[in-house]
C-alpha atoms as a PDB file:
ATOM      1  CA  UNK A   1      58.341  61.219 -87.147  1.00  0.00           C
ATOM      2  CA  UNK A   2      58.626  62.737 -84.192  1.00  0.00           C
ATOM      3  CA  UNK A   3      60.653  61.253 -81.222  1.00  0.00           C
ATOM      4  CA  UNK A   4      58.946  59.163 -78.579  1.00  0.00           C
ATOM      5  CA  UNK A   5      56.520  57.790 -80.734  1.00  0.00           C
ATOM      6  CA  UNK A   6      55.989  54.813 -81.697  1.00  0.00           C
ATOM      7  CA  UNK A   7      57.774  53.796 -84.922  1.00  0.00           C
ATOM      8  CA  UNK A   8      60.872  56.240 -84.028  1.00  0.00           C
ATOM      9  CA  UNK A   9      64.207  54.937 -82.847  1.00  0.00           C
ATOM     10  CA  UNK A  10      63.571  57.492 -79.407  1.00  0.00           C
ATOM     11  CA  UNK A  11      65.746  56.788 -76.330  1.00  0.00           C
ATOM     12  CA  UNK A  12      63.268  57.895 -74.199  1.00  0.00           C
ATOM     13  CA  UNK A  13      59.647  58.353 -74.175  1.00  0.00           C
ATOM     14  CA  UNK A  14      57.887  61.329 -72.802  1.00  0.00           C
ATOM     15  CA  UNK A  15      54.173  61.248 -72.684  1.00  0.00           C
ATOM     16  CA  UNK A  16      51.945  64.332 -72.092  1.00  0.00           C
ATOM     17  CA  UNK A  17      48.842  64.280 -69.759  1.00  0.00           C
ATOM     18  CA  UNK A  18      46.138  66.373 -69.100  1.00  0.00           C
ATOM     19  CA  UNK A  19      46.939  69.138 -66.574  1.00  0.00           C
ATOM     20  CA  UNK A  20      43.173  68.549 -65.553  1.00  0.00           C
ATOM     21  CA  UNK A  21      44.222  65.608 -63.758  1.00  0.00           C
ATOM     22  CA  UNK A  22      46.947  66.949 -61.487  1.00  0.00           C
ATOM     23  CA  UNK A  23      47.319  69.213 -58.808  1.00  0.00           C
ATOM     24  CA  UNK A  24      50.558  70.926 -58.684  1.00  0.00           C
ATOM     25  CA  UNK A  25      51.386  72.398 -55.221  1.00  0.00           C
ATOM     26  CA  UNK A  26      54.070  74.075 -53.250  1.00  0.00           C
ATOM     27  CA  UNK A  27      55.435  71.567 -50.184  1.00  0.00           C
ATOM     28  CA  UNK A  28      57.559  72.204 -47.355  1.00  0.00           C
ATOM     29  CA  UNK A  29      61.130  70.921 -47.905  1.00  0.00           C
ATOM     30  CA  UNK A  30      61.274  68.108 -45.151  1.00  0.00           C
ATOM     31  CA  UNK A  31      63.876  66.120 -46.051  1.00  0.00           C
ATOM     32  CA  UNK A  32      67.290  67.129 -47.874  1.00  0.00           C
ATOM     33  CA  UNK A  33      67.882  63.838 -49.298  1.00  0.00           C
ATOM     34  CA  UNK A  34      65.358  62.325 -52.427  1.00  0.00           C
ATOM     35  CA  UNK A  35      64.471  59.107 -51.114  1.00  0.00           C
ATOM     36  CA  UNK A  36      63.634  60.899 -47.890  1.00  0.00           C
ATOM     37  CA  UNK A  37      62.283  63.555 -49.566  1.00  0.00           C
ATOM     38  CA  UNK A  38      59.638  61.348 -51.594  1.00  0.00           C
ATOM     39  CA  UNK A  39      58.789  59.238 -48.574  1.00  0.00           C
ATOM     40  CA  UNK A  40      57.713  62.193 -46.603  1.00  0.00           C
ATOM     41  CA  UNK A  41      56.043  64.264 -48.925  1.00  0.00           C
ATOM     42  CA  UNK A  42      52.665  62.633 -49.175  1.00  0.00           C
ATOM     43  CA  UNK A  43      52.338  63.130 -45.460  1.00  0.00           C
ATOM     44  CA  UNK A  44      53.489  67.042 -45.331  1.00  0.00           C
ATOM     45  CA  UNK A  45      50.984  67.833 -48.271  1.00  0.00           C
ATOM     46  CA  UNK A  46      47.873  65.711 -46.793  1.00  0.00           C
ATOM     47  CA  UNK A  47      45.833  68.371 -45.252  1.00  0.00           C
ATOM     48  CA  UNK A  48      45.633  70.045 -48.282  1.00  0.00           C
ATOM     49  CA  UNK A  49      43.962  67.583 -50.389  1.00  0.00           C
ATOM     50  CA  UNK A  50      40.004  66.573 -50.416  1.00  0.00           C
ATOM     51  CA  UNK A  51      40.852  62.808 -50.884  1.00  0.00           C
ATOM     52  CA  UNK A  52      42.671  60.694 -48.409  1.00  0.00           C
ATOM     53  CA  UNK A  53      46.673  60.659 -49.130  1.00  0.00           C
ATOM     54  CA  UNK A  54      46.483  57.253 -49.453  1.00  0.00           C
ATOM     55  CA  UNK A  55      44.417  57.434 -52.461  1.00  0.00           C
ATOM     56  CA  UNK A  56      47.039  59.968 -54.331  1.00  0.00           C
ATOM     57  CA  UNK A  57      49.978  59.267 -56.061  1.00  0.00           C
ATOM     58  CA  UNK A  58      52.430  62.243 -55.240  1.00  0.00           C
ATOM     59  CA  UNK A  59      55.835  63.024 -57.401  1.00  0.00           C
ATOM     60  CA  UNK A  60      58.423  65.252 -57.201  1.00  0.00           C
ATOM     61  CA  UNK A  61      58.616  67.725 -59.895  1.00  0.00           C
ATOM     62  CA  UNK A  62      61.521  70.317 -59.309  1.00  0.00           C
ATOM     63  CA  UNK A  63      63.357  70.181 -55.717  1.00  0.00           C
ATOM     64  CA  UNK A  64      65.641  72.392 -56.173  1.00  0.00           C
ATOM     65  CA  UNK A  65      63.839  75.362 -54.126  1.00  0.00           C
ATOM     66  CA  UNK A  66      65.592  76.312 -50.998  1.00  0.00           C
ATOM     67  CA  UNK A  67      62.461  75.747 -48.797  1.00  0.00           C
ATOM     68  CA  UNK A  68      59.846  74.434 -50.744  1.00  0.00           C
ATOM     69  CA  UNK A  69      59.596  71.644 -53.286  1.00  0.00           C
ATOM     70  CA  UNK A  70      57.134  71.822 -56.610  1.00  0.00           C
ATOM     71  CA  UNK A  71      55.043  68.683 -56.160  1.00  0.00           C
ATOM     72  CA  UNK A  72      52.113  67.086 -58.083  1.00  0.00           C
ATOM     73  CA  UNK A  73      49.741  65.445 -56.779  1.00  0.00           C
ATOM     74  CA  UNK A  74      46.821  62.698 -59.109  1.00  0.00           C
ATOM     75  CA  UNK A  75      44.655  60.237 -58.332  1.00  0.00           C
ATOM     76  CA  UNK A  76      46.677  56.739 -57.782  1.00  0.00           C
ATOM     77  CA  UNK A  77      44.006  55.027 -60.080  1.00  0.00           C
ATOM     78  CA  UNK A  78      43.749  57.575 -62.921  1.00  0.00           C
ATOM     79  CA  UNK A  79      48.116  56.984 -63.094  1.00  0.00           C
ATOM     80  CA  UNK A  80      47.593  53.387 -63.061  1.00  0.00           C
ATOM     81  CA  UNK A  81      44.600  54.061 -66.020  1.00  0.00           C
ATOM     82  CA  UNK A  82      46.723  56.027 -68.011  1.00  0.00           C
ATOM     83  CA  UNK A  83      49.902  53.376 -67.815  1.00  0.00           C
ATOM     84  CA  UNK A  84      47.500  50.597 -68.648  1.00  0.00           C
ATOM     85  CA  UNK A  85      46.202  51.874 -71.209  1.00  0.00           C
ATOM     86  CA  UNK A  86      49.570  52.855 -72.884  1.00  0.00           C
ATOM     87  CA  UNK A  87      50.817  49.378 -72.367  1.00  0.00           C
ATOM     88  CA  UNK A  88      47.792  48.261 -74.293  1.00  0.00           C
ATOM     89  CA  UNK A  89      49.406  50.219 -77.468  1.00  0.00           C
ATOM     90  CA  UNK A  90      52.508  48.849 -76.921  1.00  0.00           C
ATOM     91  CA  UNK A  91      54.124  52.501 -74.927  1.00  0.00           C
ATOM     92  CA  UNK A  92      56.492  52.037 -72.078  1.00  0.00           C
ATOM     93  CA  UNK A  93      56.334  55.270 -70.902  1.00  0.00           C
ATOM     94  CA  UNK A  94      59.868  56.543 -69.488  1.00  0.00           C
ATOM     95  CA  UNK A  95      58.447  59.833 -68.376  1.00  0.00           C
ATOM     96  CA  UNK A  96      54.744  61.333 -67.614  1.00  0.00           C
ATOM     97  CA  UNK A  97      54.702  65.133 -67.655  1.00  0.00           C
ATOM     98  CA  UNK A  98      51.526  67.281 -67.194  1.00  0.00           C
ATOM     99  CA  UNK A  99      51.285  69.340 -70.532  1.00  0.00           C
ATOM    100  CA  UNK A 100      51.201  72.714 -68.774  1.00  0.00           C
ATOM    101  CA  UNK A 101      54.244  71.721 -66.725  1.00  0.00           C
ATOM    102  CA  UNK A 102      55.865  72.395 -70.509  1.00  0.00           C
ATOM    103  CA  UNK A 103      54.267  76.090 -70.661  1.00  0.00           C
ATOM    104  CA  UNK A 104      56.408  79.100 -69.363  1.00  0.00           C
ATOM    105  CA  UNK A 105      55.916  81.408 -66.613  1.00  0.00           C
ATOM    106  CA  UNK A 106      59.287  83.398 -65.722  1.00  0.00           C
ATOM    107  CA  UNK A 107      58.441  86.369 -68.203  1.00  0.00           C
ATOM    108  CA  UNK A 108      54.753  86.197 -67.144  1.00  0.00           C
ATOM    109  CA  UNK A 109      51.614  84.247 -67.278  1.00  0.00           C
ATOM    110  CA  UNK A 110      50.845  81.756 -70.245  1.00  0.00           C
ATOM    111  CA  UNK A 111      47.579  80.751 -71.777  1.00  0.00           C
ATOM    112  CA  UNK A 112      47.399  77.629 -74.167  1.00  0.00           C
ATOM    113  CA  UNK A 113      44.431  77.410 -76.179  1.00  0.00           C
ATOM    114  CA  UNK A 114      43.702  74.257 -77.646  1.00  0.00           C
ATOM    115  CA  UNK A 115      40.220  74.004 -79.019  1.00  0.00           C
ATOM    116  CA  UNK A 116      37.307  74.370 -76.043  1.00  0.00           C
ATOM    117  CA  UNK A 117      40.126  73.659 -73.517  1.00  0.00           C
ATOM    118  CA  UNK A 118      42.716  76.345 -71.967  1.00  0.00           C
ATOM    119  CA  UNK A 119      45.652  75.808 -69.685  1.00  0.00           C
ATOM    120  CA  UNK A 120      46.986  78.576 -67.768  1.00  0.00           C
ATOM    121  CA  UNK A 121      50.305  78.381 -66.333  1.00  0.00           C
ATOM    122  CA  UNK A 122      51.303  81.695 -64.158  1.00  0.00           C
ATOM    123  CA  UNK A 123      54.026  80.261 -61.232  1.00  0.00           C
ATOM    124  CA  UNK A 124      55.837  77.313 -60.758  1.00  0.00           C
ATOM    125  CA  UNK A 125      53.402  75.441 -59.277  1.00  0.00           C
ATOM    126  CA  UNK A 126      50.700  77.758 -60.714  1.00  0.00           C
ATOM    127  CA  UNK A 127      49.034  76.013 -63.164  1.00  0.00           C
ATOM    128  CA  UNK A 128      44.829  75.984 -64.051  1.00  0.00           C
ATOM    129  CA  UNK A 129      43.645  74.360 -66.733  1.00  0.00           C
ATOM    130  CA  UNK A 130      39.754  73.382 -67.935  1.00  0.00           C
ATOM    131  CA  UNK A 131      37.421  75.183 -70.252  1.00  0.00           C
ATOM    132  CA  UNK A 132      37.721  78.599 -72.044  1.00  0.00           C
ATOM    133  CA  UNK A 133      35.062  79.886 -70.279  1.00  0.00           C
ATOM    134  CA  UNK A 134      36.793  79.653 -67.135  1.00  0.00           C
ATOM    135  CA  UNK A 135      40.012  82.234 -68.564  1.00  0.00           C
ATOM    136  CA  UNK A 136      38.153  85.463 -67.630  1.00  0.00           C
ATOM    137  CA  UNK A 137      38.205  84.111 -64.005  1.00  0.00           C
ATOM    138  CA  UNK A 138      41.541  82.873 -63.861  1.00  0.00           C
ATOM    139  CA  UNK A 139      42.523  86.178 -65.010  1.00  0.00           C
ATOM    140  CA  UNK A 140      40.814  88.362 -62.027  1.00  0.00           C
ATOM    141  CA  UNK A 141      42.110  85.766 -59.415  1.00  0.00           C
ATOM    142  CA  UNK A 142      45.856  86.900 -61.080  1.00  0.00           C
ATOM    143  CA  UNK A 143      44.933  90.161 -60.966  1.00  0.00           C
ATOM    144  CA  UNK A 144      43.215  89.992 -57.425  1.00  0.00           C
ATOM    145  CA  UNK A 145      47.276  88.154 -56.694  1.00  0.00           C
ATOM    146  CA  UNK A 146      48.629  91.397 -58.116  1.00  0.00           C
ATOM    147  CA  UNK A 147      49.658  90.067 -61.365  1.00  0.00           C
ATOM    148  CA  UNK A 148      51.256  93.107 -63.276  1.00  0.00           C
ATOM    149  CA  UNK A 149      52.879  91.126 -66.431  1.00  0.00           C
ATOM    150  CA  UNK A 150      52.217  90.547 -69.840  1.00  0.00           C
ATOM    151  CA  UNK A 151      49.857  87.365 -71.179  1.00  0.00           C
ATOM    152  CA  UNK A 152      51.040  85.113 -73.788  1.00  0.00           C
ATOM    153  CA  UNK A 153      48.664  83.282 -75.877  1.00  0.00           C
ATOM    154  CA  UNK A 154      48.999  80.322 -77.538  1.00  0.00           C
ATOM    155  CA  UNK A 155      46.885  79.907 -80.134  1.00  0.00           C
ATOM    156  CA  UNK A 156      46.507  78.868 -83.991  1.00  0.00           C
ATOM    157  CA  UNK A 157      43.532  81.451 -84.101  1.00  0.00           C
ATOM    158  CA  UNK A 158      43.746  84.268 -85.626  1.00  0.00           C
ATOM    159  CA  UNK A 159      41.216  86.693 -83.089  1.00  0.00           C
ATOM    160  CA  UNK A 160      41.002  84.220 -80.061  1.00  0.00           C
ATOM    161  CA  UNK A 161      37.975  85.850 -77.749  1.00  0.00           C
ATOM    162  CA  UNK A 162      40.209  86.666 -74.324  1.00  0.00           C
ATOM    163  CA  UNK A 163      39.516  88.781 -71.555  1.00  0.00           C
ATOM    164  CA  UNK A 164      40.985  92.468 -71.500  1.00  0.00           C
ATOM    165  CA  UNK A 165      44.428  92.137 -69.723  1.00  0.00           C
ATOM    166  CA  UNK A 166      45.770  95.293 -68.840  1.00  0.00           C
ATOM    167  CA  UNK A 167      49.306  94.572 -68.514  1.00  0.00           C
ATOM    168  CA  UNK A 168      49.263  93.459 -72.084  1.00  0.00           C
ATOM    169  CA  UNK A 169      48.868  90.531 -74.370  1.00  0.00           C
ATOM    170  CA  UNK A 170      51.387  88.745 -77.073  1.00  0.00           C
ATOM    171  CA  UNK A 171      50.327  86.174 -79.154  1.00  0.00           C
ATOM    172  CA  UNK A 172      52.253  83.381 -80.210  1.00  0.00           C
ATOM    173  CA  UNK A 173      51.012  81.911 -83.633  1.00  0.00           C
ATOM    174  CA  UNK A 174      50.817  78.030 -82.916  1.00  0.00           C
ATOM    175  CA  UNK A 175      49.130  74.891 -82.868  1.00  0.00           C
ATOM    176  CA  UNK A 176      48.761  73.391 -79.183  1.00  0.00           C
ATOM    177  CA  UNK A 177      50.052  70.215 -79.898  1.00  0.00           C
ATOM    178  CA  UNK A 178      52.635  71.225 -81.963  1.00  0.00           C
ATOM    179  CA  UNK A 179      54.281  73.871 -79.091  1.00  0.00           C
ATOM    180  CA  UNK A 180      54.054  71.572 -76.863  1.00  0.00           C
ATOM    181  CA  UNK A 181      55.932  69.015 -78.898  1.00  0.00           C
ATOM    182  CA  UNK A 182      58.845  71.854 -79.598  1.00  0.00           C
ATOM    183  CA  UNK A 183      59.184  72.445 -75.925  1.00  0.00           C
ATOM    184  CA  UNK A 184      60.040  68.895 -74.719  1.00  0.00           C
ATOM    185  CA  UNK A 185      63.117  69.715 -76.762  1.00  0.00           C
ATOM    186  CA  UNK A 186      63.677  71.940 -73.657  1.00  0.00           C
ATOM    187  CA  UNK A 187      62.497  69.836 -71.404  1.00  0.00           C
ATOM    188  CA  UNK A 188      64.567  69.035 -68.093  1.00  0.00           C
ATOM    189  CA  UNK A 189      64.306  65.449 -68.133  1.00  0.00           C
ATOM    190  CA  UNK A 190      66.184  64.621 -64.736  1.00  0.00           C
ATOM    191  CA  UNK A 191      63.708  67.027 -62.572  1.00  0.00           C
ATOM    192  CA  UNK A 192      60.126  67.084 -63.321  1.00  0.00           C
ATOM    193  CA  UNK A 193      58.789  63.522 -63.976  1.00  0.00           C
ATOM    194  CA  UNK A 194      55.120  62.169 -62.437  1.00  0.00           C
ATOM    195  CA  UNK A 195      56.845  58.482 -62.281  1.00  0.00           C
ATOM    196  CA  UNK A 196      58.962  59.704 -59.477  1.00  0.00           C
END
């Protein structure tokens, strides 16, 4: 069993969404306190999204930046989908977490390859995720950004098809659902959480 299922005696579920579906960005620190903080965030991000604010559900995911907060940013209705739906099986859902929120990116950028899907996760709020064929252009825009570190990959293949990457590549042996499982172990709970 593993905890946060169903059937386990969890404290706390954790549920794992696509990062297709959110748009992590960096925000302007307008408020020291939370509550503040959360209020006016929505309105200090607007201009940079395509569909009205009002439309968007926006969370807090790590505020502990001096200037800048880490903030992602869905659709109102696909939350309200995904919550539905859970409730349907029976999931109260104590925290949502985009999956490549659980990839790192301190040592250098991070590539999870999970069948016909990748997720790239490169800064703290730099995270791209969709199909494989989209990896060789995620890699020149990193390299266009002067990207200079080694890429991990992800993968349970054993000769993925990537991209040359100068700085270096290092493969981690895994299954995608299975990595991302044994990093919620390191999970920071009390930060980064879409039901903000």
């Amino acid at each position: 069993p593993v905890d946060g299922l169903p059937g386990t005696a969890a404290e706390k579920t954790l549920v794992l969404v696509p990062s297709t579906d959110v748009l992590l960005l960096e925000a302007p620190r307008v408020a020291r306190q939370r509550r503040q903080l959360e209020r006016a965030l929505p309105f200090a991000i607007e201009d940079q999204l395509v569909a009205p604010v009002e439309n968007a559900h926006v969370a807090v995911l790590d505020d502990s930046g001096a200037g800048s907060v880490a903030t992602a940013v869905l659709a109102r209705a696909r939350l309200e989908d995904w919550l539905a739906r859970l409730t349907q099986r029976g999931i109260v859902a104590d925290h949502l977490l985009p999956e490549g929120c659980l990839l790192p990116h301190d040592t250098g950028p991070t590539l999870l390859l999970d069948g016909p899907l990748a997720t790239l996760r490169h800064a703290r709020t730099g995270l791209l995720a969709g199909t494989r064929e989209e990896i060789a252009d995620w890699l020149a825009l990193l390299a266009e950004q002067g990207e200079s570190r080694p890429l991990t990959v992800i993968t349970h293949e054993t000769a993925p098809a990537l991209p040359d990457w100068v700085p270096g590549v290092k493969i981690i042996p895994a299954e995608a659902g299975a990595y991302l499982a044994a990093r919620t172990a390191q999970w920071p709970a009390a930060s980064t959480d879409l039901l903000s």
